[in-house]
N, C-alpha and C. Protein backbone atom coordinates (compact mmCIF):
# COMPACT_ATOMS: atom_id res chain seq x y z
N UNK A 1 -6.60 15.75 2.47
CA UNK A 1 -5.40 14.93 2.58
C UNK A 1 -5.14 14.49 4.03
N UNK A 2 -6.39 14.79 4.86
CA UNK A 2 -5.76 14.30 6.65
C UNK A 2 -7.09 13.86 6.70
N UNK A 3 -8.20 13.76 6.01
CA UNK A 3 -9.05 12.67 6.53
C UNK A 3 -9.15 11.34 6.34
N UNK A 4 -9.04 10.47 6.83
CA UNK A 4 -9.34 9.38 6.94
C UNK A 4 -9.77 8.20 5.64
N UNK A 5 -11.17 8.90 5.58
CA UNK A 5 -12.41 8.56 4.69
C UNK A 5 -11.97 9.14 3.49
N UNK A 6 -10.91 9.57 2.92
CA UNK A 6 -10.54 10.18 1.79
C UNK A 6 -9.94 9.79 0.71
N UNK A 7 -9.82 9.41 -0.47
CA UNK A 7 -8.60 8.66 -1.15
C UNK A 7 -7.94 9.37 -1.32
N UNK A 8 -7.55 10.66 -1.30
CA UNK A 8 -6.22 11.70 -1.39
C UNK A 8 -5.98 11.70 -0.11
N UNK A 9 -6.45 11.16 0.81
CA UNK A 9 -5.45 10.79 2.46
C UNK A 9 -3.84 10.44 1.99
N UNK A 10 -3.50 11.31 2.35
CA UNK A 10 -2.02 11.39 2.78
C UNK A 10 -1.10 10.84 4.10
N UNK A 11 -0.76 9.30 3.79
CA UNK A 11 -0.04 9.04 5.48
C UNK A 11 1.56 8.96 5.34
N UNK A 12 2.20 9.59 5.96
CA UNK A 12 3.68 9.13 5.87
C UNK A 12 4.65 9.37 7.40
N UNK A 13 6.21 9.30 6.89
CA UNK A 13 6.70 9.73 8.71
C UNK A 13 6.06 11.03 8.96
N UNK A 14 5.36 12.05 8.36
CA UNK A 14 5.55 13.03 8.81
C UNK A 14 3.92 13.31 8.65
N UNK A 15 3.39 12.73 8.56
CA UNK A 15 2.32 12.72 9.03
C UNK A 15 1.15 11.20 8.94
N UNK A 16 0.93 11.51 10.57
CA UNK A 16 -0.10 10.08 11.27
C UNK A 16 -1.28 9.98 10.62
N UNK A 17 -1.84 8.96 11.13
CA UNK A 17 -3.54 9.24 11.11
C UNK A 17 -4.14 10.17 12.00
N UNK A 18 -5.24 10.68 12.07
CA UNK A 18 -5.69 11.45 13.01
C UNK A 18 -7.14 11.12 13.11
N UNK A 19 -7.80 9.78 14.49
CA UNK A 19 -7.11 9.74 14.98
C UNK A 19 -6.33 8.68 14.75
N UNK A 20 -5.15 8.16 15.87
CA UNK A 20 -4.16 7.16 15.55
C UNK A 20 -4.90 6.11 15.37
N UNK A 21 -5.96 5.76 16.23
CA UNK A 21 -6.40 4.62 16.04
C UNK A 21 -7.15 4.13 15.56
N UNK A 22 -7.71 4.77 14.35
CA UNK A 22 -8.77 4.81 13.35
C UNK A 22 -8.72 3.39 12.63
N UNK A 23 -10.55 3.29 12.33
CA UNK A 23 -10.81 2.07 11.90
C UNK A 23 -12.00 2.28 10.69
N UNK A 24 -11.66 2.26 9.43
CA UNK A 24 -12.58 2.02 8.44
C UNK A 24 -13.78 1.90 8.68
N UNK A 25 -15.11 2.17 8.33
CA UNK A 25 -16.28 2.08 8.53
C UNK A 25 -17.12 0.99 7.78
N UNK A 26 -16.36 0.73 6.73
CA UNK A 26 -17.01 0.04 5.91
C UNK A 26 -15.94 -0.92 5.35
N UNK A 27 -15.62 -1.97 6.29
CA UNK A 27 -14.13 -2.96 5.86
C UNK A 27 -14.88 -4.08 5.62
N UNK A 28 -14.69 -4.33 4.47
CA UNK A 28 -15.11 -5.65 3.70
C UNK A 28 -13.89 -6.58 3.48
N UNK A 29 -14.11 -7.92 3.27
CA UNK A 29 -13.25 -8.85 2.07
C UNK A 29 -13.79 -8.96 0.51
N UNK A 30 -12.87 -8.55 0.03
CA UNK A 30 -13.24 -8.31 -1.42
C UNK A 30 -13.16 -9.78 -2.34
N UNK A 31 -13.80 -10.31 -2.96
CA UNK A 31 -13.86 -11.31 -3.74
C UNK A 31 -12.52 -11.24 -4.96
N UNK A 32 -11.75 -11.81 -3.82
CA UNK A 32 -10.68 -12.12 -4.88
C UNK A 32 -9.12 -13.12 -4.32
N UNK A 33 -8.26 -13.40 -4.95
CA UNK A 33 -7.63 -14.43 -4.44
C UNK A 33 -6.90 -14.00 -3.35
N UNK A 34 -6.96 -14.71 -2.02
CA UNK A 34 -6.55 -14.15 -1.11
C UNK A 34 -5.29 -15.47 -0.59
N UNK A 35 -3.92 -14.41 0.00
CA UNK A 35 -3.15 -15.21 0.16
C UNK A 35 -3.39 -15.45 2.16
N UNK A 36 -4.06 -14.58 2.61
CA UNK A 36 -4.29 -14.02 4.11
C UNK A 36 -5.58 -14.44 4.71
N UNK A 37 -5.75 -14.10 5.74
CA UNK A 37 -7.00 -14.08 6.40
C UNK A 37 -7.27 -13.24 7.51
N UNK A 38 -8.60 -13.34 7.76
CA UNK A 38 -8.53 -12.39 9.46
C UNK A 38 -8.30 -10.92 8.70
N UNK A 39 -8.64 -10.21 9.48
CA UNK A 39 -8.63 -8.54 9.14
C UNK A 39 -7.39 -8.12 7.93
N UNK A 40 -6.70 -8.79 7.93
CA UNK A 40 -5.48 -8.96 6.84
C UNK A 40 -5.91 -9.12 5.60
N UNK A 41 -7.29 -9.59 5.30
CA UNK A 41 -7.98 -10.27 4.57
C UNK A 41 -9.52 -9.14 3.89
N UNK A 42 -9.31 -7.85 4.57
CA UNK A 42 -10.10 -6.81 4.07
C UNK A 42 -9.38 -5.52 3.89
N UNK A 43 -10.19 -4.94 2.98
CA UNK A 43 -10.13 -3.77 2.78
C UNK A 43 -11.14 -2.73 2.80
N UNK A 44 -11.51 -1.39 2.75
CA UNK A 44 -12.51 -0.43 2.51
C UNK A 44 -12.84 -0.59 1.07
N UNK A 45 -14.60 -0.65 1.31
CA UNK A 45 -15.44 -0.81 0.39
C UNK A 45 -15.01 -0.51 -1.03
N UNK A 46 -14.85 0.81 -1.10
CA UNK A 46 -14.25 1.26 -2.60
C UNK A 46 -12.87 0.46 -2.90
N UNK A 47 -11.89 0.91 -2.09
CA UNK A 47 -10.78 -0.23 -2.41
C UNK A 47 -10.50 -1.82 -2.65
N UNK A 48 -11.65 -1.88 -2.49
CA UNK A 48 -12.66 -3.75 -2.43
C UNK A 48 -12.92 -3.61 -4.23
N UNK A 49 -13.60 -2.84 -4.33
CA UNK A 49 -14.51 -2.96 -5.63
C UNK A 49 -13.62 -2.59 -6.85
N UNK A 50 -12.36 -1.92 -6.11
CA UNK A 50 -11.63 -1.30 -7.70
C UNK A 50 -10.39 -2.74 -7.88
N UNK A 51 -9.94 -3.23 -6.78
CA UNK A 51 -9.24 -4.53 -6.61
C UNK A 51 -10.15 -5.82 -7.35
N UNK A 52 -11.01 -5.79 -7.29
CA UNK A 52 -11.70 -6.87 -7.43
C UNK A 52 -11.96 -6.63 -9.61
N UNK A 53 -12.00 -5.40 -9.68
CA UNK A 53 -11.92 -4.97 -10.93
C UNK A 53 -10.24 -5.47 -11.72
N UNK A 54 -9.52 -4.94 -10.95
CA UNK A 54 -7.73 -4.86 -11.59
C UNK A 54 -7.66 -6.54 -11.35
N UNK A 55 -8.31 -7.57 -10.15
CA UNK A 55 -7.25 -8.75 -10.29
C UNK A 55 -8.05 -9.45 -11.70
N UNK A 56 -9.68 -9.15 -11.72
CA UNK A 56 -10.00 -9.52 -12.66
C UNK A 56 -9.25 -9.31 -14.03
N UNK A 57 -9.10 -8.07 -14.29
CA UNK A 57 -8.16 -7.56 -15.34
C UNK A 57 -6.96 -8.40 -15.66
N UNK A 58 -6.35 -8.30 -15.03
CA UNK A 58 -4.87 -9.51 -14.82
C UNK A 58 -4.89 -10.42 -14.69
N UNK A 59 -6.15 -11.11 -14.10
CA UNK A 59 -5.95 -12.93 -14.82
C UNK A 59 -6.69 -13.02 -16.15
N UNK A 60 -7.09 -12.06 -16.67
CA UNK A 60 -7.62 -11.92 -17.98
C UNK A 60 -6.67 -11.86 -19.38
N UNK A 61 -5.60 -10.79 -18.72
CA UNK A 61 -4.43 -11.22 -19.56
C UNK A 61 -3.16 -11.67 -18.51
N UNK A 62 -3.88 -13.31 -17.91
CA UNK A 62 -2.62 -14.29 -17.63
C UNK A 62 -2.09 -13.82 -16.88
N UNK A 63 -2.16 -12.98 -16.06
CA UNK A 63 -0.98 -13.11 -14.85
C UNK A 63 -2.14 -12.89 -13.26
N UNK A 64 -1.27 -13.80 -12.43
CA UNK A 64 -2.34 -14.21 -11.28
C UNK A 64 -1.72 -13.16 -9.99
N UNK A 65 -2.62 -12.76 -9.20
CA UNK A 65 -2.65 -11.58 -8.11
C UNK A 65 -3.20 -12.04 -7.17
N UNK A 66 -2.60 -11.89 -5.76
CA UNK A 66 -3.45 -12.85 -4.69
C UNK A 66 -3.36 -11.45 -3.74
N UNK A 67 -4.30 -11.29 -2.76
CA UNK A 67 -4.10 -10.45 -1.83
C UNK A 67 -3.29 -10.58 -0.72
N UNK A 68 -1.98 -10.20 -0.33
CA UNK A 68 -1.12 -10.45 0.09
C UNK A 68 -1.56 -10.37 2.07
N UNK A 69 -1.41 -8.84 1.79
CA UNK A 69 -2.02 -7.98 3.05
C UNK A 69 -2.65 -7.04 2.79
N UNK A 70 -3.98 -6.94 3.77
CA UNK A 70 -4.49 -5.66 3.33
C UNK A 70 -4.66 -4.97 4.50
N UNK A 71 -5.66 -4.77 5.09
CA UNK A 71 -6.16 -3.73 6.49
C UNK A 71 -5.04 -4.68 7.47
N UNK A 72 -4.48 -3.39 7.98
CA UNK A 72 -3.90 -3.68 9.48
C UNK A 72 -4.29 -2.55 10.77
N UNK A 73 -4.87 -3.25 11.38
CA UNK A 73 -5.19 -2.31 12.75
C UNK A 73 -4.40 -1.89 13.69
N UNK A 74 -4.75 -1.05 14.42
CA UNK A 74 -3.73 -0.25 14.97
C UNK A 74 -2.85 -1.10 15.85
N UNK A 75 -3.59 -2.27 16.78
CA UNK A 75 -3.13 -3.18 17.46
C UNK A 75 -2.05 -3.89 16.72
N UNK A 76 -2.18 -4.21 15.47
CA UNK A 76 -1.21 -5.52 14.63
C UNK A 76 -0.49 -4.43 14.44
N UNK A 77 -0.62 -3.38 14.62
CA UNK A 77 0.65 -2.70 13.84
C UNK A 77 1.64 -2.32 15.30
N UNK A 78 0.99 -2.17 15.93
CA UNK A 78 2.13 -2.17 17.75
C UNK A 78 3.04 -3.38 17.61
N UNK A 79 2.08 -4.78 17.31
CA UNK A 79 2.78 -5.98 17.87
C UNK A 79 3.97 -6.02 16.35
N UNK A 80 3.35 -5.74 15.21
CA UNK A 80 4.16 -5.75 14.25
C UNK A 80 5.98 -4.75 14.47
N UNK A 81 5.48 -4.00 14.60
CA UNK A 81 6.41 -2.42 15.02
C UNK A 81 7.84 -3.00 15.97
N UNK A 82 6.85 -3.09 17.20
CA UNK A 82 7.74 -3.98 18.37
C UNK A 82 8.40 -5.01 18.21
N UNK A 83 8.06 -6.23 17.07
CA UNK A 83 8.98 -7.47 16.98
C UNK A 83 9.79 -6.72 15.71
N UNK A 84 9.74 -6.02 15.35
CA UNK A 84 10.70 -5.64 14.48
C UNK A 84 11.65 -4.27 15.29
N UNK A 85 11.22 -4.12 16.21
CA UNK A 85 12.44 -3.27 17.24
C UNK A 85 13.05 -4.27 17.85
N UNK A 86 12.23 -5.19 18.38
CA UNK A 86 13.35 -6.17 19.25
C UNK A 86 14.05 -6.87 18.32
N UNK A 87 13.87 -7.26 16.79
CA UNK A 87 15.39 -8.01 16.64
C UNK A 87 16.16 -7.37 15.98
N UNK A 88 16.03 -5.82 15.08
CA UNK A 88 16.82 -5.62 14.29
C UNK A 88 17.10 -3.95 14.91
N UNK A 89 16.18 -3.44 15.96
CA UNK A 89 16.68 -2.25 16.60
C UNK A 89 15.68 -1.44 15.76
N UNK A 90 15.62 -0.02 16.66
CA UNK A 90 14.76 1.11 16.17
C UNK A 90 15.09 1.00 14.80
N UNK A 91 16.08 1.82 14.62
CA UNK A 91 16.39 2.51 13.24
C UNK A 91 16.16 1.39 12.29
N UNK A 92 16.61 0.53 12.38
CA UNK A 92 16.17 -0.27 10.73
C UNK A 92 14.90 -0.76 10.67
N UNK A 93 14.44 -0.85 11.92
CA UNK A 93 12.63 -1.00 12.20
C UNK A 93 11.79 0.41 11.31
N UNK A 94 12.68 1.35 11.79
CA UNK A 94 11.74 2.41 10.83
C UNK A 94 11.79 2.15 9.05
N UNK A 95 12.81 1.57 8.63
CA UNK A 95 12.79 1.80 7.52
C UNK A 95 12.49 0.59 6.96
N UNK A 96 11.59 -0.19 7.41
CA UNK A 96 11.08 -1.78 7.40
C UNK A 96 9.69 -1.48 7.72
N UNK A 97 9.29 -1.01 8.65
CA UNK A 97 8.03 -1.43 9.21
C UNK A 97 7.56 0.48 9.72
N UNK A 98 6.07 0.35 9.23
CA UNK A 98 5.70 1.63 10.00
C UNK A 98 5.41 1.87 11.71
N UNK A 99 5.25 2.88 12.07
CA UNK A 99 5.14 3.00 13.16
C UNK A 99 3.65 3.07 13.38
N UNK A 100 3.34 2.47 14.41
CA UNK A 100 1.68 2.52 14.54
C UNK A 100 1.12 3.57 14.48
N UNK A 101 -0.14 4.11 13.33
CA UNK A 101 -0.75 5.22 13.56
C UNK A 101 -0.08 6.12 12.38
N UNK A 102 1.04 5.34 11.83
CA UNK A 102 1.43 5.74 10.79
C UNK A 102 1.90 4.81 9.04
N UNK A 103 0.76 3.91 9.25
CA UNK A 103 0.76 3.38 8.32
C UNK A 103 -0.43 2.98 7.22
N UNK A 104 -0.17 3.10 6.02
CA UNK A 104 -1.66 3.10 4.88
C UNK A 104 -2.32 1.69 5.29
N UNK A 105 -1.76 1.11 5.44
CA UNK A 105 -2.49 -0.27 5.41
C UNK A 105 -3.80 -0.14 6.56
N UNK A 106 -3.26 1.07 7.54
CA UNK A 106 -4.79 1.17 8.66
C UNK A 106 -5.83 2.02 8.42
N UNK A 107 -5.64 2.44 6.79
CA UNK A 107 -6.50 3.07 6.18
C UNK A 107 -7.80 2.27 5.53
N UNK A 108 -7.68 1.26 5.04
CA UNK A 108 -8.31 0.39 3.99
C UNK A 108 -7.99 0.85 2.68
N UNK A 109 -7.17 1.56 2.30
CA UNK A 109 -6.95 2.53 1.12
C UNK A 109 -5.59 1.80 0.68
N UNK A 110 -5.07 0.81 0.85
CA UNK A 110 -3.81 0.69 0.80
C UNK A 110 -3.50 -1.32 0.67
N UNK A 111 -2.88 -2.38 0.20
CA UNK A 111 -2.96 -2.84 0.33
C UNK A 111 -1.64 -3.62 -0.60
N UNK A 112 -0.75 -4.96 -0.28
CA UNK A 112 0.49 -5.77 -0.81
C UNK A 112 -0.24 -6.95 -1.44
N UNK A 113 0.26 -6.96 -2.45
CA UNK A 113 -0.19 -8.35 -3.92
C UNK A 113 0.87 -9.39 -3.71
N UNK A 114 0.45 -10.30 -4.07
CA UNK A 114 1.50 -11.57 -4.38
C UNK A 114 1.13 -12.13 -5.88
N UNK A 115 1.98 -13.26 -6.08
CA UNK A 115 1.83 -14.04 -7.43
C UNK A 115 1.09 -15.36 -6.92
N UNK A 116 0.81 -15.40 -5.71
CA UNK A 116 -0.10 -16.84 -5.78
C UNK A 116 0.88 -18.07 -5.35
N UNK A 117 2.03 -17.38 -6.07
CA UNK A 117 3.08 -19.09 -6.02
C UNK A 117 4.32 -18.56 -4.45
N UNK A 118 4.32 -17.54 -4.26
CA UNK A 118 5.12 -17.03 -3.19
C UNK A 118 6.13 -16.76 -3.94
N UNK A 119 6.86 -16.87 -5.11
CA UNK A 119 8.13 -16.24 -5.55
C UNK A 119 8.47 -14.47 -4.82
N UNK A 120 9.75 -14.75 -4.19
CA UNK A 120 10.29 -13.42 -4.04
C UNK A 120 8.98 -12.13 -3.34
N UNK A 121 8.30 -12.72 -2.34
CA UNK A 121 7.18 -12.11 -1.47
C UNK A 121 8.20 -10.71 -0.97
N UNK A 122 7.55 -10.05 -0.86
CA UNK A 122 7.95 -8.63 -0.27
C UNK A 122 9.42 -8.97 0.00
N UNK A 123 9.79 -8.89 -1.00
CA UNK A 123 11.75 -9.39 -1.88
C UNK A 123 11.96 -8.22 -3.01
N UNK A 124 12.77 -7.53 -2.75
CA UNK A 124 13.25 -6.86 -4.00
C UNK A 124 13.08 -7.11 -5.46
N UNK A 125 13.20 -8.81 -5.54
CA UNK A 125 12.90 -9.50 -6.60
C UNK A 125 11.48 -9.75 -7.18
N UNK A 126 10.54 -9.50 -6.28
CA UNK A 126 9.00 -9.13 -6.68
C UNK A 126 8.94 -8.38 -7.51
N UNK A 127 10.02 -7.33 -7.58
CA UNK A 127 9.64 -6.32 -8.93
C UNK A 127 9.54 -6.83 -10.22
N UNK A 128 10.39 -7.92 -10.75
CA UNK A 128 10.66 -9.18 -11.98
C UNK A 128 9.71 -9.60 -11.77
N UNK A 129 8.60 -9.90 -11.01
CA UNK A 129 7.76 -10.83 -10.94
C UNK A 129 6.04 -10.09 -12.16
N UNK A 130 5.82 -11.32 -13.02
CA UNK A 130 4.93 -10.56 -13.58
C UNK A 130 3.73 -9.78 -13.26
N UNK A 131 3.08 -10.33 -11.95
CA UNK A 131 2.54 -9.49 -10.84
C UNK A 131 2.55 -8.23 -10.97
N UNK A 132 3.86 -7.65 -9.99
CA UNK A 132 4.49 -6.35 -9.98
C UNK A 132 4.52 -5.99 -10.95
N UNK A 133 4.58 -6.72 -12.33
CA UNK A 133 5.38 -5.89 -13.35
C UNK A 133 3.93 -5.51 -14.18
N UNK A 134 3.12 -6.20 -14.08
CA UNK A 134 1.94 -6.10 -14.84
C UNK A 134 1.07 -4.66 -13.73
N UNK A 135 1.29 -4.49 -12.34
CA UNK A 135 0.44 -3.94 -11.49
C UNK A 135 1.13 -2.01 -11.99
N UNK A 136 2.31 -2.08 -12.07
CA UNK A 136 3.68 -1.19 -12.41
C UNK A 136 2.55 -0.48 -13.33
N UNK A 137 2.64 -1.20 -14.40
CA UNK A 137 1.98 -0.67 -15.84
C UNK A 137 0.53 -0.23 -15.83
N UNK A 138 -0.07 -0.92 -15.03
CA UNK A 138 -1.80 -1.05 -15.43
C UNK A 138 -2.79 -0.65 -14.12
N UNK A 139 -2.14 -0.65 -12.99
CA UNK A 139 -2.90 -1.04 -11.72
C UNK A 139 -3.71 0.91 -11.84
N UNK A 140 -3.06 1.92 -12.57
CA UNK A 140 -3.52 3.24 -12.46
C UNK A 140 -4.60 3.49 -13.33
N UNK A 141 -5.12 2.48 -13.99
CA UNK A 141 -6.24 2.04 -15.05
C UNK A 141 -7.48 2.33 -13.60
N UNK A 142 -6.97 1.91 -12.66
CA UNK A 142 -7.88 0.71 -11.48
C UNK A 142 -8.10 1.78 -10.62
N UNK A 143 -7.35 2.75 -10.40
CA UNK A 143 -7.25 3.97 -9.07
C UNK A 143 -6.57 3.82 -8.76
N UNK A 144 -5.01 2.80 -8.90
CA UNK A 144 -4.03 2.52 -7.71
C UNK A 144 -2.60 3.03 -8.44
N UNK A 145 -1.72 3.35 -6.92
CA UNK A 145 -0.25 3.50 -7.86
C UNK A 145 0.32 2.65 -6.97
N UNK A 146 1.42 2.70 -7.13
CA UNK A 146 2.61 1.70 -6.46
C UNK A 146 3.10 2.78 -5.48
N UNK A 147 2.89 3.27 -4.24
CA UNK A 147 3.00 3.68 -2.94
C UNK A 147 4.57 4.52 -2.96
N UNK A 148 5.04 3.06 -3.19
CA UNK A 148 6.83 3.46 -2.90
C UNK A 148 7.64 3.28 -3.62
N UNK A 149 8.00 3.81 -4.62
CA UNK A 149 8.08 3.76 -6.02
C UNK A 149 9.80 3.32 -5.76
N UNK A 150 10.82 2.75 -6.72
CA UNK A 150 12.08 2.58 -7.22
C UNK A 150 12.68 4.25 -6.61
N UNK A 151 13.49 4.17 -5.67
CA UNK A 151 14.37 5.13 -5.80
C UNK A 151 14.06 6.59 -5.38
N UNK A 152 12.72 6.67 -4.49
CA UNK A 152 12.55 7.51 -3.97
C UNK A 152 11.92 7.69 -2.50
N UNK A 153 12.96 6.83 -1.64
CA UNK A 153 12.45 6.57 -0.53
C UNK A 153 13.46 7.86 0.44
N UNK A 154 13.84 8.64 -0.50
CA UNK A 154 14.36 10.09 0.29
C UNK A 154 13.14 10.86 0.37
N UNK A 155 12.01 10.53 -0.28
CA UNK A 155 10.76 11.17 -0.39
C UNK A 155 9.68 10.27 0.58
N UNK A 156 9.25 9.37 0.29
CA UNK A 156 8.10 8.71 0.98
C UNK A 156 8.84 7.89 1.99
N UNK A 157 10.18 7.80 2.08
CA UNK A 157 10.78 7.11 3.75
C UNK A 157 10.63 5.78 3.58
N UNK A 158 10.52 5.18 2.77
CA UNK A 158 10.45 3.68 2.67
C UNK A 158 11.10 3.57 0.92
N UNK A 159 11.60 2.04 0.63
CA UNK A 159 12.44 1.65 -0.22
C UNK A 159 11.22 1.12 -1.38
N UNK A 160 11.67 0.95 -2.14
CA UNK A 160 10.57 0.68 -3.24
C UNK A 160 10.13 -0.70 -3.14
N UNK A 161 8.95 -0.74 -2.75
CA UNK A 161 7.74 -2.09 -2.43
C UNK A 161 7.35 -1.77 -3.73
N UNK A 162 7.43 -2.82 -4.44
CA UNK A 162 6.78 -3.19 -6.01
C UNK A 162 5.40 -3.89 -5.74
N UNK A 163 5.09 -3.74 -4.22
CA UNK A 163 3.55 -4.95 -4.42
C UNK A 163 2.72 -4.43 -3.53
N UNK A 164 3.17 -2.87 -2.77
CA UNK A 164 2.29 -1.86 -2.48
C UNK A 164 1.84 -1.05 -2.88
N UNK A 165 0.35 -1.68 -3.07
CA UNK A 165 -0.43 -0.54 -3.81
C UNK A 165 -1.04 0.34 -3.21
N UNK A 166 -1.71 1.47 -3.36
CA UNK A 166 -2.57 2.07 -2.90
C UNK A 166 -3.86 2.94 -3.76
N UNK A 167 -5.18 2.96 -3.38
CA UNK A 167 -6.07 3.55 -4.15
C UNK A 167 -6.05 5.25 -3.86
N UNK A 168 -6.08 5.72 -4.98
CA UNK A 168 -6.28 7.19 -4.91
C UNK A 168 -7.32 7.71 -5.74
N UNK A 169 -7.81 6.92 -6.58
CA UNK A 169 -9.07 7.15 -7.49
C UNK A 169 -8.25 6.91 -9.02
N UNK A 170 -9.34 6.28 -9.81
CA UNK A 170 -8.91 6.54 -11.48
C UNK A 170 -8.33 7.72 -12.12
N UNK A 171 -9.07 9.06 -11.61
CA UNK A 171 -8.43 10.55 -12.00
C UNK A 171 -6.87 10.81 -11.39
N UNK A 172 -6.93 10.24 -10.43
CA UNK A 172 -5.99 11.12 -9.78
C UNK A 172 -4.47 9.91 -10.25
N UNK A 173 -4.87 8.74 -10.23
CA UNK A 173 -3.79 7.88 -11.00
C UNK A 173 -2.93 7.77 -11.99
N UNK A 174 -4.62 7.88 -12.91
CA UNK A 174 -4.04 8.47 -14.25
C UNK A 174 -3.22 9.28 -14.81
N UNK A 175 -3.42 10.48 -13.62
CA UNK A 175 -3.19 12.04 -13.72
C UNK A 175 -1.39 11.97 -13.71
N UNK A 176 -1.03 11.16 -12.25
CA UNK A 176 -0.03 10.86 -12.00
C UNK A 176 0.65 9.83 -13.01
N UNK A 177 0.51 9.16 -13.60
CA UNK A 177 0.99 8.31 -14.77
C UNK A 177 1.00 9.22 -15.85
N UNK A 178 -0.13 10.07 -16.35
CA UNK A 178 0.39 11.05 -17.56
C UNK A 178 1.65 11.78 -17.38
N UNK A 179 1.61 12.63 -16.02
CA UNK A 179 2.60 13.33 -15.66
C UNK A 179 3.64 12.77 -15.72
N UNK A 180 3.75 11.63 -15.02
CA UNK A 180 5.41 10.97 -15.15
C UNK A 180 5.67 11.62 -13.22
N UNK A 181 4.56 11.59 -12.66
CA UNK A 181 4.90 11.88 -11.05
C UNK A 181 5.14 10.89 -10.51
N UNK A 182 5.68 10.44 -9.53
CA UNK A 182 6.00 8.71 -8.85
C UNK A 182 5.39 8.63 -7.78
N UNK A 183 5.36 10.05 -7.03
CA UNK A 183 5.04 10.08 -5.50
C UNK A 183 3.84 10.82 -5.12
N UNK A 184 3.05 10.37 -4.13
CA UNK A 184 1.48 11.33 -3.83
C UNK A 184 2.61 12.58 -2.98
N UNK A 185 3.31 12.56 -2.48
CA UNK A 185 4.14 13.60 -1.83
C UNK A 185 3.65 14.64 -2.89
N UNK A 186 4.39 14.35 -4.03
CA UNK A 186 5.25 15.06 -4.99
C UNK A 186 3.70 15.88 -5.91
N UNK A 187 2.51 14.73 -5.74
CA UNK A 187 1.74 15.18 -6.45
C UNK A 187 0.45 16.22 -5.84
N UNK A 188 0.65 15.91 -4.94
CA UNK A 188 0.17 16.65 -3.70
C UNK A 188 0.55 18.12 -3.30
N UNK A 189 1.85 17.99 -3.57
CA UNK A 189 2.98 19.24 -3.66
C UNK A 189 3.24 19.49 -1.86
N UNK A 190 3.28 18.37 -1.21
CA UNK A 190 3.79 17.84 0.23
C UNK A 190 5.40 17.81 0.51
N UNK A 191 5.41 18.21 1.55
CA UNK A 191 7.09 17.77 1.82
C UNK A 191 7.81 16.33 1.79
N UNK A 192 8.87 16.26 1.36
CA UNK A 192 9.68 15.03 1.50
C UNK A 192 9.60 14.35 3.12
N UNK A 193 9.23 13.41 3.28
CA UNK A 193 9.17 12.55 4.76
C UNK A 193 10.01 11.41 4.78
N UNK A 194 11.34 11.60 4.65
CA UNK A 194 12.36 10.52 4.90
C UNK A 194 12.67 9.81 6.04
N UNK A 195 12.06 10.47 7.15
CA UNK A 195 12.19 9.84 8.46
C UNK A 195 11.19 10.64 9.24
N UNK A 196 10.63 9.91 10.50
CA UNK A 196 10.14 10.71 11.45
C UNK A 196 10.70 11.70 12.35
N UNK A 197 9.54 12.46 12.48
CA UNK A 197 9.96 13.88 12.66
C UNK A 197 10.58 14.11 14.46
């Protein structure tokens, strides 16, 4: 759960990458509809191949998935971090934006969907969107859960992103969808990380 190269990698406030500035070994662009480009525009190999599986899936039964964002490096995530301290201040920066070195997206393991048309983009209202709503239901078919689930951001420190996914493998998805678990915290049997430490 602290390596890197792992799909049970565990990142949250309360725990970084190690190291911070870690970079995928094997970051591809995955063949599939992309709303991005530039390093934004890949992910790690396995998380390539199980994405490229699920968007197929979903335009199969009708609903369209574009790759929103995927890999962010440690650098985009400083400049990201910082313009979101300078206009809205630390504290609501934390609960908006990760802190560099502490975010999935610099994993390749981790990655935000769209509908193609931009309706309600990383908007609360993405959750209505058939996207989200189809990814909600099915994306744990694929290896992925929805990161930050509705209503438990006293646990994973962030508010419920309906279009962050993340890969953890088919077993371990599933596992978590039989159970009725929401959170890798929870399934992990990890502490609650509501804020940094």
């Amino acid at each position: 759960m602290t390596d890197p190269a792992s799909p049970w990698l565990v990142v949250n406030k309360h725990r970084p990458l190690s190291p911070a500035d870690y970079v995928p070994a094997d970051l591809i662009q995955p063949n599939i509809a992309l709303a991005v480009s530039g390093e934004s525009a890949q992910l790690n190999s396995t998380t390539a191949a199980a994405a490229e599986q699920m968007f197929a899936t979903a335009a199969g039964d009708g609903v369209t998935m574009t790759l929103a964002s995927g890999y962010r490096s440690y650098g985009t995530q400083v400049a990201t971090y910082n313009s979101y301290v300078a206009s809205r201040g630390q504290a609501e920066a934390d609960t908006a934006s990760a802190r560099p070195g502490f975010s999935e997206h610099q994993t390749g393991w981790a990655f935000d969907i769209g509908d193609g048309g931009g309706a309600c983009g990383f908007q609360p209202c993405f959750a209505e969107q058939p996207a989200a709503v189809w990814a909600k239901a099915n994306a744990h078919r694929f290896g992925f859960v929805v990161r930050y689930p509705w209503m438990f951001h006293q646990i994973t420190g962030y508010y419920y992103e309906s279009w962050h996914l993340r890969y953890i493998g088919v077993e371990a998805a599933t596992d978590m969808a039989a159970k009725g678990i929401a959170t890798l915290e929870e399934y992990f049997g990890l502490e609650a990380a509501p804020g940094y430490l």
